[in-house]
N, C-alpha and C. Protein backbone atom coordinates (compact mmCIF):
# COMPACT_ATOMS: atom_id res chain seq x y z
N UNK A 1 41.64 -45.30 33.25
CA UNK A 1 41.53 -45.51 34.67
C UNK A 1 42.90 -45.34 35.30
N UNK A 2 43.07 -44.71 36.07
CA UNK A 2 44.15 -43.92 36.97
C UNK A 2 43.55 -44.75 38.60
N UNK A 3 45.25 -45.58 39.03
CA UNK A 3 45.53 -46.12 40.25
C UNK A 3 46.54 -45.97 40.96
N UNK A 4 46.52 -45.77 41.98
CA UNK A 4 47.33 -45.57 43.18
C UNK A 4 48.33 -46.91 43.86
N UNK A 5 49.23 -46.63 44.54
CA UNK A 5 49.53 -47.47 45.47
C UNK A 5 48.93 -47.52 46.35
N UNK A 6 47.79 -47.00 47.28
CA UNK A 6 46.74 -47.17 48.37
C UNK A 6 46.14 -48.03 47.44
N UNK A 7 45.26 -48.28 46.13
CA UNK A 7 44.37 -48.96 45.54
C UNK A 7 44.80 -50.52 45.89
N UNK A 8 46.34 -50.65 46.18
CA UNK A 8 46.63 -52.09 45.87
C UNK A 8 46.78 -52.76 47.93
N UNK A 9 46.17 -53.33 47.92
CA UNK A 9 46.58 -54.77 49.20
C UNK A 9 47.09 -56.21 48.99
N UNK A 10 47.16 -56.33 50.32
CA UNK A 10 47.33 -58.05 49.88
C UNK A 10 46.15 -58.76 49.35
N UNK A 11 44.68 -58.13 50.54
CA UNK A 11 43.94 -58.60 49.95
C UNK A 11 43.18 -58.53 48.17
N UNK A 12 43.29 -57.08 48.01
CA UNK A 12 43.24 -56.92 46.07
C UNK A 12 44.29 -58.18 45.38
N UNK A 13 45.36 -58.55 45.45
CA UNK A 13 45.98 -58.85 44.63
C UNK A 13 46.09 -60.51 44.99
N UNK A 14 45.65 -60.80 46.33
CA UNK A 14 45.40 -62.23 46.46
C UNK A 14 43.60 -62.42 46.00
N UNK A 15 43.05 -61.95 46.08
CA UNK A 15 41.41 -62.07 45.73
C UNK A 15 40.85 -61.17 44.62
N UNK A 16 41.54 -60.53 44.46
CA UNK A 16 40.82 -59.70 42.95
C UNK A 16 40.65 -58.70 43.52
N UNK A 17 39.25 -58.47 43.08
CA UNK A 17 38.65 -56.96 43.73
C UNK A 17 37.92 -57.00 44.99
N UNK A 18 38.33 -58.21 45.64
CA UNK A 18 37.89 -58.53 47.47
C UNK A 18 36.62 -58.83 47.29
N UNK A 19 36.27 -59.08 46.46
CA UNK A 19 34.69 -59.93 46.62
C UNK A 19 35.12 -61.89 46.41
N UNK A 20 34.45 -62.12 47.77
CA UNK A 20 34.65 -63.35 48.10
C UNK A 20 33.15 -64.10 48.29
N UNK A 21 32.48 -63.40 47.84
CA UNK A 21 31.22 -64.13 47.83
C UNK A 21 30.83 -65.27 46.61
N UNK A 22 31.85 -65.14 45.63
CA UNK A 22 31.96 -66.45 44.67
C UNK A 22 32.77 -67.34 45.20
N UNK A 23 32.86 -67.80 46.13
CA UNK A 23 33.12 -68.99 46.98
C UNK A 23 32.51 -69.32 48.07
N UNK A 24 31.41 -70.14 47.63
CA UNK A 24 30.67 -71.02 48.56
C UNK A 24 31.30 -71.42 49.84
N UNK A 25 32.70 -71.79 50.08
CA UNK A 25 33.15 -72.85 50.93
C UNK A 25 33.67 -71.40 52.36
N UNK A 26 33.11 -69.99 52.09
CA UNK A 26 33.42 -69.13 53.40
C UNK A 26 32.02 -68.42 53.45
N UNK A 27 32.28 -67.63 54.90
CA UNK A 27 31.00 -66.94 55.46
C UNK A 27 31.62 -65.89 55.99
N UNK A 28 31.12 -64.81 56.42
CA UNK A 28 31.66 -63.56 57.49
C UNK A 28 31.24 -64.31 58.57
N UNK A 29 31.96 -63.90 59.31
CA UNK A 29 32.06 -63.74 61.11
C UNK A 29 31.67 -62.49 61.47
N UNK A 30 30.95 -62.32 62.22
CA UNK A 30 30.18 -60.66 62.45
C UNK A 30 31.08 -60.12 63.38
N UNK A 31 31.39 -60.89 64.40
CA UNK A 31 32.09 -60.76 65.28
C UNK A 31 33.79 -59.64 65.27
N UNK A 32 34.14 -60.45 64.49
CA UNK A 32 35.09 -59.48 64.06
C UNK A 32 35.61 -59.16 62.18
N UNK A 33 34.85 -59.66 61.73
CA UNK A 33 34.58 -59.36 60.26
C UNK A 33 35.65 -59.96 59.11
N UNK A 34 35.98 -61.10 60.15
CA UNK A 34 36.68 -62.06 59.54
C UNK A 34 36.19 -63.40 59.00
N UNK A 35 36.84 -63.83 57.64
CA UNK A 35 35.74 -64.66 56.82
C UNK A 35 35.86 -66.06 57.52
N UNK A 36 35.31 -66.70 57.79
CA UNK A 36 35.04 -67.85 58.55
C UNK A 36 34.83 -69.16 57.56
N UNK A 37 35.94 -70.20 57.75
CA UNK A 37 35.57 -71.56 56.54
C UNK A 37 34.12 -71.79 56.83
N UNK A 38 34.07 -72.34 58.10
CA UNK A 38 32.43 -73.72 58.35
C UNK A 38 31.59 -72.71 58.25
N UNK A 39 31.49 -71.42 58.40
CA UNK A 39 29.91 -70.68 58.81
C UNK A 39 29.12 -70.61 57.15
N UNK A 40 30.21 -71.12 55.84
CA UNK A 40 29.35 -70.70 54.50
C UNK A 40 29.14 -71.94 54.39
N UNK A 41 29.13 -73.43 55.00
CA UNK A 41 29.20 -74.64 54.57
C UNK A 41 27.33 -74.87 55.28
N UNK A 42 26.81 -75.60 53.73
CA UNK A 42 25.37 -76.04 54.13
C UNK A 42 25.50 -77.28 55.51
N UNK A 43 26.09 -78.39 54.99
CA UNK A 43 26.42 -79.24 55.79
C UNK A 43 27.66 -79.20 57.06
N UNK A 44 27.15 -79.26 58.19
CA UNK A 44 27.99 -78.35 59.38
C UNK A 44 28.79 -80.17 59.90
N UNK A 45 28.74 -80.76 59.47
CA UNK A 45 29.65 -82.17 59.86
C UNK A 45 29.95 -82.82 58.63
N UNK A 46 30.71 -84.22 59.13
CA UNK A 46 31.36 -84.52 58.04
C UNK A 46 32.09 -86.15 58.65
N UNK A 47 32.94 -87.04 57.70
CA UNK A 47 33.11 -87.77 58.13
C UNK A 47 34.57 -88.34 57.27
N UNK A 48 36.01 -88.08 58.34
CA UNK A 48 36.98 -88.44 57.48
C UNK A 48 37.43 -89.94 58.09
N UNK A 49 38.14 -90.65 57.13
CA UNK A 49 38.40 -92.43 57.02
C UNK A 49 39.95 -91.81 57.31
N UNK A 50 40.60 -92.43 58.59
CA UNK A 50 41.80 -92.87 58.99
C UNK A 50 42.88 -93.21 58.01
N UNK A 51 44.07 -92.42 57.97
CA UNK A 51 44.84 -93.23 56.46
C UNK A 51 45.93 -93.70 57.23
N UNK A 52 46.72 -92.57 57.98
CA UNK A 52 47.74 -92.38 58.95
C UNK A 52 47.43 -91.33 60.03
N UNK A 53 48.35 -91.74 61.49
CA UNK A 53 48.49 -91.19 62.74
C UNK A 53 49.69 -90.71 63.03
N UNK A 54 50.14 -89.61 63.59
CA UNK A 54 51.02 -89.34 63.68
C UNK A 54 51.02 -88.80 64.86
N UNK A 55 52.29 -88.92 65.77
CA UNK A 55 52.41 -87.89 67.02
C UNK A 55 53.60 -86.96 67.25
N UNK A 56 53.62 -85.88 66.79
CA UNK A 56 54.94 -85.28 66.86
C UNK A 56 55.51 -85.23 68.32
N UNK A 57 56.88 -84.97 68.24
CA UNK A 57 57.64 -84.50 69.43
C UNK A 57 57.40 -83.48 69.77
N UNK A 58 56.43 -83.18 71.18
CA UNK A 58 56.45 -82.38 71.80
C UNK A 58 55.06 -81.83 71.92
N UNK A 59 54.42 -82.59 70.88
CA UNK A 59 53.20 -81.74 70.97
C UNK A 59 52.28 -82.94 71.18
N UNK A 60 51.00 -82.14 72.28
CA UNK A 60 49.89 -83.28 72.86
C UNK A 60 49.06 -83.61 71.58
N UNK A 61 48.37 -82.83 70.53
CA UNK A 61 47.51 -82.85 69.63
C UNK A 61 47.53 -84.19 68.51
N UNK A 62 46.68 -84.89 68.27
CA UNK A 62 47.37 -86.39 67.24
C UNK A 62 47.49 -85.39 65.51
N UNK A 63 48.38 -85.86 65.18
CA UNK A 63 47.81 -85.27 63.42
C UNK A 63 47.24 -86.53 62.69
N UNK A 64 46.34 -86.18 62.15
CA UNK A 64 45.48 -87.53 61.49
C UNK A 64 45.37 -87.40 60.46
N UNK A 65 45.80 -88.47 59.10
CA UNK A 65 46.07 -87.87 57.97
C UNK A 65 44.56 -88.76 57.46
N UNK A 66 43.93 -88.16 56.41
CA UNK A 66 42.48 -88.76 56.31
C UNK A 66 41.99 -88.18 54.96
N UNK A 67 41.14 -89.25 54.77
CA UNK A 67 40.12 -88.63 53.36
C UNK A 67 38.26 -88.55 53.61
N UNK A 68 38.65 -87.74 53.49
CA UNK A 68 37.01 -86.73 53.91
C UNK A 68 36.17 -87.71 52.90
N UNK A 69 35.01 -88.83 53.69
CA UNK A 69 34.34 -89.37 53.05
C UNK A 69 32.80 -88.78 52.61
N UNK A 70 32.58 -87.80 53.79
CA UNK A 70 31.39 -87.38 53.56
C UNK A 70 31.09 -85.90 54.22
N UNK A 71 30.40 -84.77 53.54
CA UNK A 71 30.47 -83.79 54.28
C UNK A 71 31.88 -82.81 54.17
N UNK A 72 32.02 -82.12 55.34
CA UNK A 72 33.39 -81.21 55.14
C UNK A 72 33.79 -81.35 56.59
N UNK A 73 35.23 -81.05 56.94
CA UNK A 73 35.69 -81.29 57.79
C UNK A 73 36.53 -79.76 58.31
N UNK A 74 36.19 -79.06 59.18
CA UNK A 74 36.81 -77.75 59.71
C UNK A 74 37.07 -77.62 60.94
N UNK A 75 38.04 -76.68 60.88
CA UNK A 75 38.44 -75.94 62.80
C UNK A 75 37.00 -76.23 63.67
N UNK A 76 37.36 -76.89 65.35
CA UNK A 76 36.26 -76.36 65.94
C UNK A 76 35.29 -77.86 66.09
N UNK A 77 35.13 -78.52 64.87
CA UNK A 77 34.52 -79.35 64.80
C UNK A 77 34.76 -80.54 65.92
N UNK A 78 34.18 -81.32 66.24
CA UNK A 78 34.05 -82.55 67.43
C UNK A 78 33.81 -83.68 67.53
N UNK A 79 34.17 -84.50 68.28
CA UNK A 79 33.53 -86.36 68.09
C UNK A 79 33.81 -86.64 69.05
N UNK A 80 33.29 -87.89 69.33
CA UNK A 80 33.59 -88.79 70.47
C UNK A 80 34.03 -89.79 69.54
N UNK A 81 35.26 -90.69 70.28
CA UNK A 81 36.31 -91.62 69.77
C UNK A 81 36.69 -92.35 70.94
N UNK A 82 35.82 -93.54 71.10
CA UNK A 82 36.22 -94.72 72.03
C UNK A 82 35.81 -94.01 73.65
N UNK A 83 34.99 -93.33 73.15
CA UNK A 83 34.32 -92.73 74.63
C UNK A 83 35.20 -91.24 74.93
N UNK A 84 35.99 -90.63 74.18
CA UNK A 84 36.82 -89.67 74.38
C UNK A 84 36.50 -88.27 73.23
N UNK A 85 36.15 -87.74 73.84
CA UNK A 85 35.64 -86.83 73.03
C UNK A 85 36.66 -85.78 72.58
N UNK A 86 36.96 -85.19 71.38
CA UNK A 86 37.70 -84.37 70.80
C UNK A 86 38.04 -83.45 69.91
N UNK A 87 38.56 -82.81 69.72
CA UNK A 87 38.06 -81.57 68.93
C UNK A 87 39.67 -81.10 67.96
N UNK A 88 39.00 -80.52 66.44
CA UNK A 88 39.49 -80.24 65.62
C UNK A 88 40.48 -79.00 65.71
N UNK A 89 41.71 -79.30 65.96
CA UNK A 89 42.48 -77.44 66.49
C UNK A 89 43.15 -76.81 64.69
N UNK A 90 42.97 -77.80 63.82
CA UNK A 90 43.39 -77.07 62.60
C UNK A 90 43.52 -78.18 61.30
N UNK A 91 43.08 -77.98 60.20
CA UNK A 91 42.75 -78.93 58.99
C UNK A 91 43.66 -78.03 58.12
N UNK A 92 43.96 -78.67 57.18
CA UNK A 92 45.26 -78.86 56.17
C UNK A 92 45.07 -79.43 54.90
N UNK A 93 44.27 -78.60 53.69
CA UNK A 93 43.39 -79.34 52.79
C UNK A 93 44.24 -78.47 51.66
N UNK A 94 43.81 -78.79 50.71
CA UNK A 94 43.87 -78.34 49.14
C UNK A 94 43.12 -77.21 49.51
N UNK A 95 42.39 -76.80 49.69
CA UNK A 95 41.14 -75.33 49.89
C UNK A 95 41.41 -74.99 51.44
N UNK A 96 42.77 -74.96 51.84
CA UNK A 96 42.88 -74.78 53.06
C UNK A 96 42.52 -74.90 54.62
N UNK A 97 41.81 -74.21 55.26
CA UNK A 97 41.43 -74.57 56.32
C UNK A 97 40.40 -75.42 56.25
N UNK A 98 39.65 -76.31 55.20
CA UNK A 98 38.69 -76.67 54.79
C UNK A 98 38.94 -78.09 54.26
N UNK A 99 37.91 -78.85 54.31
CA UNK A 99 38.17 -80.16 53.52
C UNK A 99 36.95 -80.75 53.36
N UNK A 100 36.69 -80.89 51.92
CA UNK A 100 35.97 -81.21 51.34
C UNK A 100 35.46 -83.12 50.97
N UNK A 101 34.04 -83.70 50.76
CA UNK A 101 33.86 -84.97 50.18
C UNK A 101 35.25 -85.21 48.95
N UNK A 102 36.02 -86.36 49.41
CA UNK A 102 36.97 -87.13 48.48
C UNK A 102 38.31 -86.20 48.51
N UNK A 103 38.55 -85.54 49.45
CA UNK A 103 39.97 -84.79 49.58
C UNK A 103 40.66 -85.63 50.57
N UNK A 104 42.10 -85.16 50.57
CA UNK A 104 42.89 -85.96 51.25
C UNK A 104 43.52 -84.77 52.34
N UNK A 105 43.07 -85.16 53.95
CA UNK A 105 43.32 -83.72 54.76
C UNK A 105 43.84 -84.09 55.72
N UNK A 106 44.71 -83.14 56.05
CA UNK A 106 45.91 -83.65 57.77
C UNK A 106 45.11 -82.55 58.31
N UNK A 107 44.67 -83.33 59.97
CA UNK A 107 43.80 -82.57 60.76
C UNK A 107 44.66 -82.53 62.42
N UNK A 108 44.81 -81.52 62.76
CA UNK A 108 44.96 -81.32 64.15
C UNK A 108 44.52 -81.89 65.13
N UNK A 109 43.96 -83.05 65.99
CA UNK A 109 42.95 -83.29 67.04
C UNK A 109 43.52 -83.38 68.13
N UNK A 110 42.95 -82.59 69.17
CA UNK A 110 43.22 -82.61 70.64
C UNK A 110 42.15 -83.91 71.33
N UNK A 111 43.02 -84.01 72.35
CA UNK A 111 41.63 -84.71 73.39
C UNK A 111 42.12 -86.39 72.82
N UNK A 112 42.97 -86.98 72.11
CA UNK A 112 42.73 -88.16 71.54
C UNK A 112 44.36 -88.86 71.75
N UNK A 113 44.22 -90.12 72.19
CA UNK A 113 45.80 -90.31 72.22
C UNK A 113 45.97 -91.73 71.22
N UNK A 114 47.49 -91.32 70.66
CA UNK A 114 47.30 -92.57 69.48
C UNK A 114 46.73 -93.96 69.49
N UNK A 115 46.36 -94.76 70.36
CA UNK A 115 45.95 -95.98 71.14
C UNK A 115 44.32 -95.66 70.77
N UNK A 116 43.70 -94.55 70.62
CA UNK A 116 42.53 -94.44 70.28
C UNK A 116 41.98 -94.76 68.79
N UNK A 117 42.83 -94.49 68.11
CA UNK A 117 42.57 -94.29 66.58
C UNK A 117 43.09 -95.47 65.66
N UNK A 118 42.31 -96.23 65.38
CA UNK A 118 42.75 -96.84 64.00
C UNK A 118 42.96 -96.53 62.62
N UNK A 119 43.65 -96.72 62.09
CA UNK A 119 43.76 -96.65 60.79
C UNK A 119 42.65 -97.68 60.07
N UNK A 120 41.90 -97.15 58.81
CA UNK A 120 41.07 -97.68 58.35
C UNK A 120 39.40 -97.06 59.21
N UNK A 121 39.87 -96.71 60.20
CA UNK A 121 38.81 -96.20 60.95
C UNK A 121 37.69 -94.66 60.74
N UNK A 122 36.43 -94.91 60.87
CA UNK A 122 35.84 -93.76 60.34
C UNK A 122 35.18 -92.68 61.33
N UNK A 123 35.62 -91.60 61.75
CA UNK A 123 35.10 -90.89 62.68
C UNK A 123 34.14 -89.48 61.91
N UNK A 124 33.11 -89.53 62.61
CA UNK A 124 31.82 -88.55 62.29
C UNK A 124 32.30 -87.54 63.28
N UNK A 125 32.27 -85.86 62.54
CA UNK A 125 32.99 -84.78 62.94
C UNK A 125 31.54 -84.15 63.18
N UNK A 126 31.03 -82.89 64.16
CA UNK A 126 30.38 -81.50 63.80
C UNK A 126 30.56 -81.10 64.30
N UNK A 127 29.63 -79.98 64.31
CA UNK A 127 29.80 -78.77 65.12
C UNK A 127 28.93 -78.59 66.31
N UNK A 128 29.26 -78.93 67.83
CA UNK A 128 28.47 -79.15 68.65
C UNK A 128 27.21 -80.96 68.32
């Protein structure tokens, strides 16, 4: 077997031979044919337990450091929290944009100000 330098990408050499369909935890996006975490996940919500809060300098978003008790936790996803509803701008897992039952995941949330959130506290995530 005879190969080229065209044969090789990032994607060949980070994924093999670009078949990503042996991982359950993505889906295509039709839209623009980019693989999407939540669209391969059976269960579209999820529920992570409060460990730590954090508010950086400068930025409105809380980072919430948490362990995914139930379900999966992804971009996009939503809750209401003390009557304030809010949404997921980016998750930070072992499996990346993704977080799985019993992982430990730093999540992005807009819409929420630290005074909202307890530690020890359990917030139910989905999608719509």
């Amino acid at each position: 077997m005879e190969w080229s330098v065209r044969d090789m990408s990032l994607i060949t050499l980070t994924f093999g031979n670009g078949n990503l369909s042996r991982n359950p935890y993505f889906g295509n996006s039709a839209h623009t044919g980019v693989r999407s975490p939540i669209s391969g996940l059976k269960n579209k919500s999820g529920t992570i337990k409060v460990k730590k809060i954090c508010q950086f300098f400068n930025v409105d978003e809380l980072y919430i450091i948490g362990e995914v008790m139930e379900g999966a936790i992804s971009e996009s996803m939503k809750a209401i929290v003390n009557g304030n509803q809010c949404t997921v701008k980016e998750v930070e897992s072992k499996y990346g944009a993704i977080g799985k039952k019993g992982l430990l995941i730093g999540a992005l949330v807009q819409g929420l100000d630290k005074e909202d959130v307890e530690i020890g506290q359990e917030i139910r995530l989905g999608l719509e």
